[in-house]
PDB file of N, CA and C in Angstrom:
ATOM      1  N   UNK A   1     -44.927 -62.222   0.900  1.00  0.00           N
ATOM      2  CA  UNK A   1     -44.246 -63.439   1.273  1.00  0.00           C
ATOM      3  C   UNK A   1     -44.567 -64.509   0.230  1.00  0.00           C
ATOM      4  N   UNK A   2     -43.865 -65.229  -0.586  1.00  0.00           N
ATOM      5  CA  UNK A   2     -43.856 -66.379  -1.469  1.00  0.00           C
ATOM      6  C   UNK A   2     -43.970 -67.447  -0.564  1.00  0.00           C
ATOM      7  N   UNK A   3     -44.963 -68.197  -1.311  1.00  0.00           N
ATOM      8  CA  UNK A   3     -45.675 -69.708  -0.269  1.00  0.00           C
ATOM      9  C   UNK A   3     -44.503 -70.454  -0.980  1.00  0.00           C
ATOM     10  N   UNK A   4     -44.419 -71.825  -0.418  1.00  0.00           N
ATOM     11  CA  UNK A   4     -43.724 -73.033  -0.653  1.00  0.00           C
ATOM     12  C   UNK A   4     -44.993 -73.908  -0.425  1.00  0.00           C
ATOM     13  N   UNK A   5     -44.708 -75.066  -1.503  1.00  0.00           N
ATOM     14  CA  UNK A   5     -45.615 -76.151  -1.013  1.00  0.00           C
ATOM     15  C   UNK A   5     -45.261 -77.397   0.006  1.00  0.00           C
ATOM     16  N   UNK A   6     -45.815 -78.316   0.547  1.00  0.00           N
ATOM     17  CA  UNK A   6     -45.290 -79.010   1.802  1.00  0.00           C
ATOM     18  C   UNK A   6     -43.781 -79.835   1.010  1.00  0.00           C
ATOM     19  N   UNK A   7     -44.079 -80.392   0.002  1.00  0.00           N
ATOM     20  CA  UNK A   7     -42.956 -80.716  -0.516  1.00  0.00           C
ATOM     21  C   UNK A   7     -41.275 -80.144  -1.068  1.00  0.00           C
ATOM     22  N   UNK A   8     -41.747 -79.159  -0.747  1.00  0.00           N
ATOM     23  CA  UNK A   8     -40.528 -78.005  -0.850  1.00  0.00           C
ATOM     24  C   UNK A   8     -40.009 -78.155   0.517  1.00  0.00           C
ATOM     25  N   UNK A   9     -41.022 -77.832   2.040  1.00  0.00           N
ATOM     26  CA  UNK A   9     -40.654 -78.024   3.338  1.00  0.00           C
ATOM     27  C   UNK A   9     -39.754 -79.721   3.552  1.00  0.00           C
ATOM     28  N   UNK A  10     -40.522 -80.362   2.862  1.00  0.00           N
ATOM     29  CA  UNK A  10     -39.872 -81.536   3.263  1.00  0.00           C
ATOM     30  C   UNK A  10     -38.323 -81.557   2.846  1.00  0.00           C
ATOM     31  N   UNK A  11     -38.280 -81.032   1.926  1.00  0.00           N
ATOM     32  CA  UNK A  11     -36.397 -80.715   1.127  1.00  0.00           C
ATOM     33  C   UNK A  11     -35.725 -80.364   2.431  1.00  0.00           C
ATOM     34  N   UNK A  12     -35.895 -79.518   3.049  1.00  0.00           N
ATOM     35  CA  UNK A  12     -34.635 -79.150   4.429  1.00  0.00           C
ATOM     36  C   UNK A  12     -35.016 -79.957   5.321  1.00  0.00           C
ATOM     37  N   UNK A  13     -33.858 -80.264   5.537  1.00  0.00           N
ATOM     38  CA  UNK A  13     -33.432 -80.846   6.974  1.00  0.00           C
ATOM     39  C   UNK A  13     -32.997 -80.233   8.306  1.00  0.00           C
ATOM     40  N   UNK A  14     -33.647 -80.315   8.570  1.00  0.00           N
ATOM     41  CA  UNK A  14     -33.194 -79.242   9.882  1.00  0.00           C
ATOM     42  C   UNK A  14     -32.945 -80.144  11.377  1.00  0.00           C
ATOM     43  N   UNK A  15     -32.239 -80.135  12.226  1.00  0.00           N
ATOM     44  CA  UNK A  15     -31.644 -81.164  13.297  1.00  0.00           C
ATOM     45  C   UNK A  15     -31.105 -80.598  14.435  1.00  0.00           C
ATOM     46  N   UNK A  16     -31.579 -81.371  15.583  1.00  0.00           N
ATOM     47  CA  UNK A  16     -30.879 -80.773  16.733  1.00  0.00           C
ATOM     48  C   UNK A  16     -29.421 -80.988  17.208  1.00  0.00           C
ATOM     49  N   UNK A  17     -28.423 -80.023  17.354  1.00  0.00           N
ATOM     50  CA  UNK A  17     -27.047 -80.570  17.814  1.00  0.00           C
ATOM     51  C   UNK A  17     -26.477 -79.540  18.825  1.00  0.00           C
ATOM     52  N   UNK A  18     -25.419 -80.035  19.619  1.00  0.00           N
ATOM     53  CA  UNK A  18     -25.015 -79.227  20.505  1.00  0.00           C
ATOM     54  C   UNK A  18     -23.751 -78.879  20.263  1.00  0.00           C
ATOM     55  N   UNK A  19     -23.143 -77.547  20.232  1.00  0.00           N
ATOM     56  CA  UNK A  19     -22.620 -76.998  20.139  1.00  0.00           C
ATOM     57  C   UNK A  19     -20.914 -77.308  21.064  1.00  0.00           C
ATOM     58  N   UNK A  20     -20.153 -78.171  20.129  1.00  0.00           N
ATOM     59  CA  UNK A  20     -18.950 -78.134  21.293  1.00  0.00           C
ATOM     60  C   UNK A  20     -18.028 -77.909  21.595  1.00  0.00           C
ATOM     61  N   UNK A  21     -17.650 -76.690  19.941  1.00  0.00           N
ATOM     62  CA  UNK A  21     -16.842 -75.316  20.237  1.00  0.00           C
ATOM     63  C   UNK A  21     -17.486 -73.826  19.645  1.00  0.00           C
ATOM     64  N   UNK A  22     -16.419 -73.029  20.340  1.00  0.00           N
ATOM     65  CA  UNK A  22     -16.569 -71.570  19.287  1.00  0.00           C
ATOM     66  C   UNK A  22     -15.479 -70.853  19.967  1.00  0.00           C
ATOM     67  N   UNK A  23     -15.348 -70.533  18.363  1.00  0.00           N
ATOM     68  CA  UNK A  23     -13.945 -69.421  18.612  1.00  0.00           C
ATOM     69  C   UNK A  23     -13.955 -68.000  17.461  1.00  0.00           C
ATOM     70  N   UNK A  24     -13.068 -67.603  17.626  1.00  0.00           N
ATOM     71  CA  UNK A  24     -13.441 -66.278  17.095  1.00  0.00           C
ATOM     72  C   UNK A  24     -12.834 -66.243  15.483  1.00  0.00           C
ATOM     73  N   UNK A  25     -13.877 -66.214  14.447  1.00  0.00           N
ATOM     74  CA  UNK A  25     -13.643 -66.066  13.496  1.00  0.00           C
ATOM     75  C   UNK A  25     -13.031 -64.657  12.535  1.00  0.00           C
ATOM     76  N   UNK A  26     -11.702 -63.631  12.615  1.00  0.00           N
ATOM     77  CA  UNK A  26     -11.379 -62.298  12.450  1.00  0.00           C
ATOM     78  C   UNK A  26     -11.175 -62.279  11.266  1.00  0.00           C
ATOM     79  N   UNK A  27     -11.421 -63.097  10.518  1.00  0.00           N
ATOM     80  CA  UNK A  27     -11.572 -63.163   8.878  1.00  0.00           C
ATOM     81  C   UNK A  27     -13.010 -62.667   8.019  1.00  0.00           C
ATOM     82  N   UNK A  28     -13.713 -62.827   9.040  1.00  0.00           N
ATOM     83  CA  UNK A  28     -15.060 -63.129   8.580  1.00  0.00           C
ATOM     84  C   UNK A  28     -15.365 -61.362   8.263  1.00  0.00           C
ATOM     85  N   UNK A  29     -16.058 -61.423   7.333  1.00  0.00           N
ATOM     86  CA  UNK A  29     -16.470 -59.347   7.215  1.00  0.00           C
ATOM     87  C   UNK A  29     -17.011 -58.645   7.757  1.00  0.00           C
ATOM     88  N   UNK A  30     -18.399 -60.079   8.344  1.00  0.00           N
ATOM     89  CA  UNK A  30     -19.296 -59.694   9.391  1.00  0.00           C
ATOM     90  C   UNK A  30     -18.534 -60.139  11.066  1.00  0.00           C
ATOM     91  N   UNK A  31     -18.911 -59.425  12.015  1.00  0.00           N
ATOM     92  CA  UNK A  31     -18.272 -60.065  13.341  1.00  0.00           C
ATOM     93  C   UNK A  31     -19.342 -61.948  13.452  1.00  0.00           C
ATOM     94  N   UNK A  32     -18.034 -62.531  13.668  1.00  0.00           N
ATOM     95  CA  UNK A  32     -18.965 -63.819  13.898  1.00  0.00           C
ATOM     96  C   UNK A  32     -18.205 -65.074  14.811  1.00  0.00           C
ATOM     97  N   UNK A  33     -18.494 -66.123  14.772  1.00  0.00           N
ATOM     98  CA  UNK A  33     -17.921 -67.201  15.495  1.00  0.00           C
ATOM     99  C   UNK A  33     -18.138 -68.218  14.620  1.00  0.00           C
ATOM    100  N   UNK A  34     -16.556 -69.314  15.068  1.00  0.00           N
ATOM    101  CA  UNK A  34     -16.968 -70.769  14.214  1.00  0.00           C
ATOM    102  C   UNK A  34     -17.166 -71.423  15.072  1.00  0.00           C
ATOM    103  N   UNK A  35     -18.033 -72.274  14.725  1.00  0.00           N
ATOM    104  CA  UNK A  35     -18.882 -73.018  15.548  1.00  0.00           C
ATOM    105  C   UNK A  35     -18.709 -74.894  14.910  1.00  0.00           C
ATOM    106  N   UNK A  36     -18.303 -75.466  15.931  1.00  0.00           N
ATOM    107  CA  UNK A  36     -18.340 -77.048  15.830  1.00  0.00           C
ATOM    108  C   UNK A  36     -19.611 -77.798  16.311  1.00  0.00           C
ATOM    109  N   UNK A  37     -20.458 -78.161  15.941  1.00  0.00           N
ATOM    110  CA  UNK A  37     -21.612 -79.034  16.415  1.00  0.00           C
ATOM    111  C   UNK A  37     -21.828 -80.172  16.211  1.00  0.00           C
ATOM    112  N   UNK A  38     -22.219 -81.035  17.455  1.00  0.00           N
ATOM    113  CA  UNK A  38     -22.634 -82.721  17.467  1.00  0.00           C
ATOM    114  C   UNK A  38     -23.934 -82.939  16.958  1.00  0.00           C
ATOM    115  N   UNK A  39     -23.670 -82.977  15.473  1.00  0.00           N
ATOM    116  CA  UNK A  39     -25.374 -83.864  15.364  1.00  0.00           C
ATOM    117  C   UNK A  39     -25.257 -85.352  15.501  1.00  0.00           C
ATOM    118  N   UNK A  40     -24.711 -86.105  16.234  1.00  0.00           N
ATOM    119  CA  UNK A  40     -25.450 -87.493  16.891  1.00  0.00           C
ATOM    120  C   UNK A  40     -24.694 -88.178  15.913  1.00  0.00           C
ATOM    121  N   UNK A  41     -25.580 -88.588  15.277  1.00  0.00           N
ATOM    122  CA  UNK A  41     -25.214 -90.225  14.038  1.00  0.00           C
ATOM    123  C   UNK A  41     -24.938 -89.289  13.072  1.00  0.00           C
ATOM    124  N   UNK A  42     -25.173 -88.211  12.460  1.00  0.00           N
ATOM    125  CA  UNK A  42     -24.716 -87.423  11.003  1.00  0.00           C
ATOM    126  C   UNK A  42     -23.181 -86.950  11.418  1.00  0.00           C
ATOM    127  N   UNK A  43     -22.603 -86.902  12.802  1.00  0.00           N
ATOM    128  CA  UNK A  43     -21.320 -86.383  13.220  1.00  0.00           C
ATOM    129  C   UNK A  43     -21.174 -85.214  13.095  1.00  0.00           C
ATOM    130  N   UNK A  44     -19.757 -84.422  13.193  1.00  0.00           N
ATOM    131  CA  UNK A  44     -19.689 -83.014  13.512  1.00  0.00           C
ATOM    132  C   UNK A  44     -19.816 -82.295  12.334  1.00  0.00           C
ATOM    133  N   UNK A  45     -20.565 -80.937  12.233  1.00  0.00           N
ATOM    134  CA  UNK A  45     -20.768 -80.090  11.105  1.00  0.00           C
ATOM    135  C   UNK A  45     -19.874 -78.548  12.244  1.00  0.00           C
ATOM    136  N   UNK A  46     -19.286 -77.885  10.660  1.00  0.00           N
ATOM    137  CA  UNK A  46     -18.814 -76.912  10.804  1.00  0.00           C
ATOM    138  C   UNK A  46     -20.010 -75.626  10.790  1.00  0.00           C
ATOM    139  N   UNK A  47     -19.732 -74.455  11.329  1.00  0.00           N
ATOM    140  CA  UNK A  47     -20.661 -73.135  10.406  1.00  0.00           C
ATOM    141  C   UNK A  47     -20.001 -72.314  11.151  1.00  0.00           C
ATOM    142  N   UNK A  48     -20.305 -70.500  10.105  1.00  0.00           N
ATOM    143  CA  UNK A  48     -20.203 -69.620  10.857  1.00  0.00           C
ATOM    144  C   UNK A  48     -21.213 -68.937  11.428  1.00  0.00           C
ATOM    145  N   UNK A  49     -20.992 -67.886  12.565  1.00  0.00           N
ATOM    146  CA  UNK A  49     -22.738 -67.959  12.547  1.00  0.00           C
ATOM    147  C   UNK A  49     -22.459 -66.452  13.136  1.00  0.00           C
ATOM    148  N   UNK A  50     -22.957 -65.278  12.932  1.00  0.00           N
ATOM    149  CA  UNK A  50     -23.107 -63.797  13.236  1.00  0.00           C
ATOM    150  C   UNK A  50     -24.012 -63.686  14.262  1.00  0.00           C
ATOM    151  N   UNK A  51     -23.247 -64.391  15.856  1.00  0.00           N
ATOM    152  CA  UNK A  51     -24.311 -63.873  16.682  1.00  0.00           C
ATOM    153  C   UNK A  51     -23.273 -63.595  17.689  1.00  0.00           C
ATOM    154  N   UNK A  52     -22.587 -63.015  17.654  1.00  0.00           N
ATOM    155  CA  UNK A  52     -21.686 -62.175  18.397  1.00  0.00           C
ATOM    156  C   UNK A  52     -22.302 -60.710  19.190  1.00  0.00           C
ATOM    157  N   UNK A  53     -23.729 -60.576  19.043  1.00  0.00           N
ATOM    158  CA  UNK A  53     -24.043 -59.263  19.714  1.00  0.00           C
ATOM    159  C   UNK A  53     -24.714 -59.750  20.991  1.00  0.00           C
ATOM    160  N   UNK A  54     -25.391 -61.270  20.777  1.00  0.00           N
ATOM    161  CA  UNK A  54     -26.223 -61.434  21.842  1.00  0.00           C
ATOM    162  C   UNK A  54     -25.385 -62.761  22.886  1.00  0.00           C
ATOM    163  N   UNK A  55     -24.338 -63.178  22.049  1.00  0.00           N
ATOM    164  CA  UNK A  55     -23.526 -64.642  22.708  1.00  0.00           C
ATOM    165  C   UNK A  55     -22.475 -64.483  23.119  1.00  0.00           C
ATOM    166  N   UNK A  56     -21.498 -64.844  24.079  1.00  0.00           N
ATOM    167  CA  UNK A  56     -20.119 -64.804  24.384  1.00  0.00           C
ATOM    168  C   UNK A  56     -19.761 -66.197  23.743  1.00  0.00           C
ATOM    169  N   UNK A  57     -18.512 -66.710  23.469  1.00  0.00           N
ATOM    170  CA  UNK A  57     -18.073 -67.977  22.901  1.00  0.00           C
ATOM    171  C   UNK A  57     -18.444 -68.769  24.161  1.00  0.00           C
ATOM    172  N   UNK A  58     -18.234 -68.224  25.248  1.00  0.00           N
ATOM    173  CA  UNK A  58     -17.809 -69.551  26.083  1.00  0.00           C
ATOM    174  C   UNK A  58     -19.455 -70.200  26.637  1.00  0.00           C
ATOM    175  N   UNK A  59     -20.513 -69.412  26.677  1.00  0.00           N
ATOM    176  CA  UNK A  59     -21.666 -69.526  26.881  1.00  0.00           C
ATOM    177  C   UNK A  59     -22.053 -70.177  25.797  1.00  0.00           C
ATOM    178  N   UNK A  60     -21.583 -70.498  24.785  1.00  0.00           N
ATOM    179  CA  UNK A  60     -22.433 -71.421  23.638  1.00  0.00           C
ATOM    180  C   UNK A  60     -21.933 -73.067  23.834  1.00  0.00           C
ATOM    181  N   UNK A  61     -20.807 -73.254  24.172  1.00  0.00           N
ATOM    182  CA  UNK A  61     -20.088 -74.570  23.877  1.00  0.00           C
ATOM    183  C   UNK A  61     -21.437 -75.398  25.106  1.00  0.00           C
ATOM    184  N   UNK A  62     -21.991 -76.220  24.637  1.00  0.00           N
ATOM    185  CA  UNK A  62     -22.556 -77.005  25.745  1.00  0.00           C
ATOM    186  C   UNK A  62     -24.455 -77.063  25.032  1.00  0.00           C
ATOM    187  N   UNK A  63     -24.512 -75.786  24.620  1.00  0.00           N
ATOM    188  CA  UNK A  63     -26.107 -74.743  24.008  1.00  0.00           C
ATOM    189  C   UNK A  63     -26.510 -75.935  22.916  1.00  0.00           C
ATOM    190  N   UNK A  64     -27.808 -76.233  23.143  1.00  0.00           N
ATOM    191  CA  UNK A  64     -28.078 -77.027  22.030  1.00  0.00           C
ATOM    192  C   UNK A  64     -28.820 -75.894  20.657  1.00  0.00           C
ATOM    193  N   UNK A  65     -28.904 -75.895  19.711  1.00  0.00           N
ATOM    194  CA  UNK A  65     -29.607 -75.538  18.682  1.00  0.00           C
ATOM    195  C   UNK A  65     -29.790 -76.170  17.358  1.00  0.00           C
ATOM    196  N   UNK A  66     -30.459 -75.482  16.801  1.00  0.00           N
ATOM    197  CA  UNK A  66     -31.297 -76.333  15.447  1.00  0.00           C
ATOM    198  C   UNK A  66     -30.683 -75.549  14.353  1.00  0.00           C
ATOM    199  N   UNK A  67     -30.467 -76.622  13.161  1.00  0.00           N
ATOM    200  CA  UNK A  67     -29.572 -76.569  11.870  1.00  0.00           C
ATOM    201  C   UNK A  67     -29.986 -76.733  11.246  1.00  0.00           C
ATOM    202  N   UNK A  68     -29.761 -76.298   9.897  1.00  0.00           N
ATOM    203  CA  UNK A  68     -29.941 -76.625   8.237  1.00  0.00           C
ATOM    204  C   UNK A  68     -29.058 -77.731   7.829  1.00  0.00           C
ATOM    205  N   UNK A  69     -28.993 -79.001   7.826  1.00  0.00           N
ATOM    206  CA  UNK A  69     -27.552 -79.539   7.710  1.00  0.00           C
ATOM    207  C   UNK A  69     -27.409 -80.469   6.246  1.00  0.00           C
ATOM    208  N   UNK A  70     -28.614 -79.713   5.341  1.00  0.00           N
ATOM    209  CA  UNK A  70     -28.281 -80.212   4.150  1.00  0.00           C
ATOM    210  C   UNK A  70     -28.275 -79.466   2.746  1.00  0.00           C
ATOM    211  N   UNK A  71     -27.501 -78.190   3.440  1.00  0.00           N
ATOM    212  CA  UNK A  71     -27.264 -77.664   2.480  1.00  0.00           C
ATOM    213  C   UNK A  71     -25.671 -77.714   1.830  1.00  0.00           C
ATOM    214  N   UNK A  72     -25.238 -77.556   0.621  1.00  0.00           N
ATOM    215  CA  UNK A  72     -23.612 -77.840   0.445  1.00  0.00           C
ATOM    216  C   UNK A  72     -23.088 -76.974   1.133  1.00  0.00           C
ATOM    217  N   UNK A  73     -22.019 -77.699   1.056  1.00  0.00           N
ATOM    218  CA  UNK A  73     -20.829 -76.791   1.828  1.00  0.00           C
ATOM    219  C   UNK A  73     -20.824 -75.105   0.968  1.00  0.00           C
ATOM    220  N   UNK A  74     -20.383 -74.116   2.025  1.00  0.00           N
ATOM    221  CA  UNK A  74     -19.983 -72.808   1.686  1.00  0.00           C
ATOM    222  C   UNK A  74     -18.592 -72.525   2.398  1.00  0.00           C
ATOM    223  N   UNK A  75     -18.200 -72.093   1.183  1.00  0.00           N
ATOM    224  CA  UNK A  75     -16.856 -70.972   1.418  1.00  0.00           C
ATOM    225  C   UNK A  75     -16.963 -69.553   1.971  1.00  0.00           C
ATOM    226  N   UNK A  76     -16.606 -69.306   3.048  1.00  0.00           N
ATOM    227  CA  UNK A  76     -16.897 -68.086   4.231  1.00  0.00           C
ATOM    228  C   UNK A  76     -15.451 -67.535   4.090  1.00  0.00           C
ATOM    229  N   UNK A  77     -15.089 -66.540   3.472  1.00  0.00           N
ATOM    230  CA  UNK A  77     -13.399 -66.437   3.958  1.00  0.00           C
ATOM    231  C   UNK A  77     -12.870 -67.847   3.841  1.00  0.00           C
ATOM    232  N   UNK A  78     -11.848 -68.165   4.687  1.00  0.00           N
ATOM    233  CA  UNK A  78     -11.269 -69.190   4.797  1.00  0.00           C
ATOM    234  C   UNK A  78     -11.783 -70.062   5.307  1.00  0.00           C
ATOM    235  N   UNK A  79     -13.019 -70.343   5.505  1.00  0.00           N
ATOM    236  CA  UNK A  79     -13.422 -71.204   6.239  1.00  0.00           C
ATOM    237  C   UNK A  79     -14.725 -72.116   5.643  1.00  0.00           C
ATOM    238  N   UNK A  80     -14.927 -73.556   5.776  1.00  0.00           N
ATOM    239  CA  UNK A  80     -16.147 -74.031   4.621  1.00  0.00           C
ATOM    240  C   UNK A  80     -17.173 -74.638   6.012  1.00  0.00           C
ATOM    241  N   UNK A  81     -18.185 -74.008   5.873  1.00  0.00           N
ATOM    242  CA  UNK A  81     -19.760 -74.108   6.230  1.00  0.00           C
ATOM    243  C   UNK A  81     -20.264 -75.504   6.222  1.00  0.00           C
ATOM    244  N   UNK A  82     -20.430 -75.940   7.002  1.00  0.00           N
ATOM    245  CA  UNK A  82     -21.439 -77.167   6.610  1.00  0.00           C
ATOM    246  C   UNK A  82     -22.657 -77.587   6.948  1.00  0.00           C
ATOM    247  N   UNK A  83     -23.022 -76.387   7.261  1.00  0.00           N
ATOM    248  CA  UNK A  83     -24.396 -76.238   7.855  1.00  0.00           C
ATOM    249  C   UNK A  83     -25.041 -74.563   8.357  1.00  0.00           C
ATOM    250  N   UNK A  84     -26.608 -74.499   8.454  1.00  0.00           N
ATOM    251  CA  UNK A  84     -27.087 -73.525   8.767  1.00  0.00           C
ATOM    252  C   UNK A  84     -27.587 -73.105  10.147  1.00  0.00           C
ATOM    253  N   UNK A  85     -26.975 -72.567  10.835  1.00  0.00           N
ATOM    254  CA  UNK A  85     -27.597 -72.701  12.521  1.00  0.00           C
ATOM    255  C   UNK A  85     -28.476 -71.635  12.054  1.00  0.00           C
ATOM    256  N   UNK A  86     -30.238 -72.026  12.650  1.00  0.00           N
ATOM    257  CA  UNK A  86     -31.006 -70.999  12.807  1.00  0.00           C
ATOM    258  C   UNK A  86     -31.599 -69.912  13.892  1.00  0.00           C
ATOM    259  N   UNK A  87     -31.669 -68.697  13.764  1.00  0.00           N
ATOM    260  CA  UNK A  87     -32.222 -67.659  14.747  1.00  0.00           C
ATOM    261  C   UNK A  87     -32.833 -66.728  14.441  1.00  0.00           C
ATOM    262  N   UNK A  88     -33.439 -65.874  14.996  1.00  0.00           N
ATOM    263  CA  UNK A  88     -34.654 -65.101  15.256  1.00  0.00           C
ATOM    264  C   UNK A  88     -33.797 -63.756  14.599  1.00  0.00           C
ATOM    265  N   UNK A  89     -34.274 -62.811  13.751  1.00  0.00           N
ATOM    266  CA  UNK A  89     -33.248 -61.797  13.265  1.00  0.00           C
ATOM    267  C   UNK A  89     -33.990 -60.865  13.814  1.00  0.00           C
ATOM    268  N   UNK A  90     -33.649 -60.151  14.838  1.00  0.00           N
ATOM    269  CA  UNK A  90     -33.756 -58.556  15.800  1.00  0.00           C
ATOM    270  C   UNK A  90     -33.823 -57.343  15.009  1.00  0.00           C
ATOM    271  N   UNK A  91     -34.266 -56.342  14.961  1.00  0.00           N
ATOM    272  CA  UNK A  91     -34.707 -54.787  14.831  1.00  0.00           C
ATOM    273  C   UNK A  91     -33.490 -54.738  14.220  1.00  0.00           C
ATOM    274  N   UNK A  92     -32.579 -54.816  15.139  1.00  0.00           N
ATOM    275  CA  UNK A  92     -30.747 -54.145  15.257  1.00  0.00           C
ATOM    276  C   UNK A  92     -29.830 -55.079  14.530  1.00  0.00           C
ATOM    277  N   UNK A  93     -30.636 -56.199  13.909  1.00  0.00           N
ATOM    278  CA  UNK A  93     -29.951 -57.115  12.931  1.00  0.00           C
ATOM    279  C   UNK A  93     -29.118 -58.221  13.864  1.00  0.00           C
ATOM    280  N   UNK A  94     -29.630 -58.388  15.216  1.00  0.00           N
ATOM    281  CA  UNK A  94     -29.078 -59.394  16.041  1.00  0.00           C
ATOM    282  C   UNK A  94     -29.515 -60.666  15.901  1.00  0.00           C
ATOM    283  N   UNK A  95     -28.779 -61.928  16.147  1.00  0.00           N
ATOM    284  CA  UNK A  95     -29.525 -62.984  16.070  1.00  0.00           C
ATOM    285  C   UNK A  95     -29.467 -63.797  17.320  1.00  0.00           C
ATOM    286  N   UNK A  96     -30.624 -63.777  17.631  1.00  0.00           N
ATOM    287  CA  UNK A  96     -31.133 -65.107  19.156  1.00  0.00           C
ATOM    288  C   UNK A  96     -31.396 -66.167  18.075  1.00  0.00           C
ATOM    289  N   UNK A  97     -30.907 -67.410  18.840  1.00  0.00           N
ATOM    290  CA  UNK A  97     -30.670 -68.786  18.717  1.00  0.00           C
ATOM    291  C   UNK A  97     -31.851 -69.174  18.796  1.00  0.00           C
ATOM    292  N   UNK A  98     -31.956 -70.237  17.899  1.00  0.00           N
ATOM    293  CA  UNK A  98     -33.375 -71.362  18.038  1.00  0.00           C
ATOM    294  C   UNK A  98     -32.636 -72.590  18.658  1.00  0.00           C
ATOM    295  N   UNK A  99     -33.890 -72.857  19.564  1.00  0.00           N
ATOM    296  CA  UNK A  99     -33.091 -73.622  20.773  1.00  0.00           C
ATOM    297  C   UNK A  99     -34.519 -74.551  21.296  1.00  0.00           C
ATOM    298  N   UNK A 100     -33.892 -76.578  21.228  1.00  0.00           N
ATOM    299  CA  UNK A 100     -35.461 -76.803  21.816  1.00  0.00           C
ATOM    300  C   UNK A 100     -35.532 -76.288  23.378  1.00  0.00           C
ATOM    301  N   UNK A 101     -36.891 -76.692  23.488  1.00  0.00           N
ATOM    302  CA  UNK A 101     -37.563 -76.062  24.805  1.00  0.00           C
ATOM    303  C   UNK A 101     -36.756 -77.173  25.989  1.00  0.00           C
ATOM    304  N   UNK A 102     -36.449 -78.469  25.673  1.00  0.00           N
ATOM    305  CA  UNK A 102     -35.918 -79.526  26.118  1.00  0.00           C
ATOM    306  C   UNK A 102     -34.818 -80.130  26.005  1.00  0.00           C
ATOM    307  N   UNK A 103     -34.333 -80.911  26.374  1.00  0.00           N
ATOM    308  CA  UNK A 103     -32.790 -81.417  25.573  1.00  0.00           C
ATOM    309  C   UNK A 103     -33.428 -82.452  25.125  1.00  0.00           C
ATOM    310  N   UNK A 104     -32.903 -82.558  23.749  1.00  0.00           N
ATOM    311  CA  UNK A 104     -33.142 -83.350  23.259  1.00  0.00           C
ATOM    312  C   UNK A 104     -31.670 -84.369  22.394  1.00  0.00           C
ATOM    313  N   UNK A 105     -32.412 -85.543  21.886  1.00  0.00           N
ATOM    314  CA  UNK A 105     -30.627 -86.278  21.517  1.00  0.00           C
ATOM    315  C   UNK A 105     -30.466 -85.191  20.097  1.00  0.00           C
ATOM    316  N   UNK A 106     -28.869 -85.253  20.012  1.00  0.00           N
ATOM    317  CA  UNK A 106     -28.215 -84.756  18.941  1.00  0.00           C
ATOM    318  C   UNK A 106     -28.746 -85.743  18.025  1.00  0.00           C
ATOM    319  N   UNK A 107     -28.943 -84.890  16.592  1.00  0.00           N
ATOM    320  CA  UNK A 107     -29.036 -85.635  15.057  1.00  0.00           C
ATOM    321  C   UNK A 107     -30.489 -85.086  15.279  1.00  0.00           C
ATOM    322  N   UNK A 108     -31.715 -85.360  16.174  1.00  0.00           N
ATOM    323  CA  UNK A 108     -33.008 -85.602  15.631  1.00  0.00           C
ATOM    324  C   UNK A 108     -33.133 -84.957  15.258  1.00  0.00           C
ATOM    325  N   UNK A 109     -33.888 -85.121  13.984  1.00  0.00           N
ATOM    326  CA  UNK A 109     -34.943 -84.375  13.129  1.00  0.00           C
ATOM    327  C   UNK A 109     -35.901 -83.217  13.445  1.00  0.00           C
ATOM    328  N   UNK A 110     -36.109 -81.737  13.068  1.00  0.00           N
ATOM    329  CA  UNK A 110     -37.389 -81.210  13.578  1.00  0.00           C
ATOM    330  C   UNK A 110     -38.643 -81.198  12.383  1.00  0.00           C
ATOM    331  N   UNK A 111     -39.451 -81.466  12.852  1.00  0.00           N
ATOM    332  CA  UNK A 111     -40.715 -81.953  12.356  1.00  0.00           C
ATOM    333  C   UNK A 111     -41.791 -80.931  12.168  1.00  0.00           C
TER     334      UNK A 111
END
């Protein structure tokens, strides 16, 4: 595993937002969903996100989780990224959601 120093950590931004669509992305190579999220005062970020083994669409819209939201935009197929939703990567290559323990407001910062 390659270390980073704290100042490297400080470079990402990572933020809580809630999720307040998803629909089915059939472009994508991998099975996945696009996903609309409220980060608060930064406003809505786009992404795609490959967790179609463990999520239904309609069970996410409402789900809060934590983002990368300063990385540039990416071109996905037809579709441009504007952020990184993060999760736990499974045996079977599944991904569970990082999610606070609490609700917390959209935009904040994780620390």
């Amino acid at each position: 595993m390659e270390t980073i120093n704290w100042s490297d950590f400080e470079k990402v931004d990572m933020r809580a937002g809630t999720i307040i669509s998803a629909n089915d992305f059939p472009q994508a190579r991998n099975p996945a969903y696009q996903l609309v999220i409220d980060f608060g005062e930064l406003g809505l970020k786009k992404t795609s996100a490959q967790i179609t083994r463990l999520y239904q669409k309609e069970e996410l819209v409402g789900k809060q989780v934590i983002a990368v939201v300063n990385f540039p935009p990416k071109q996905i197929a037809n579709f441009m990224s504007e952020c990184l939703v993060l999760g736990v990567l499974g045996e079977d290559k599944e991904v569970t959601l990082l999610q606070p323990g609490k609700s917390v407001k959209n935009g904040q910062r994780i620390a």
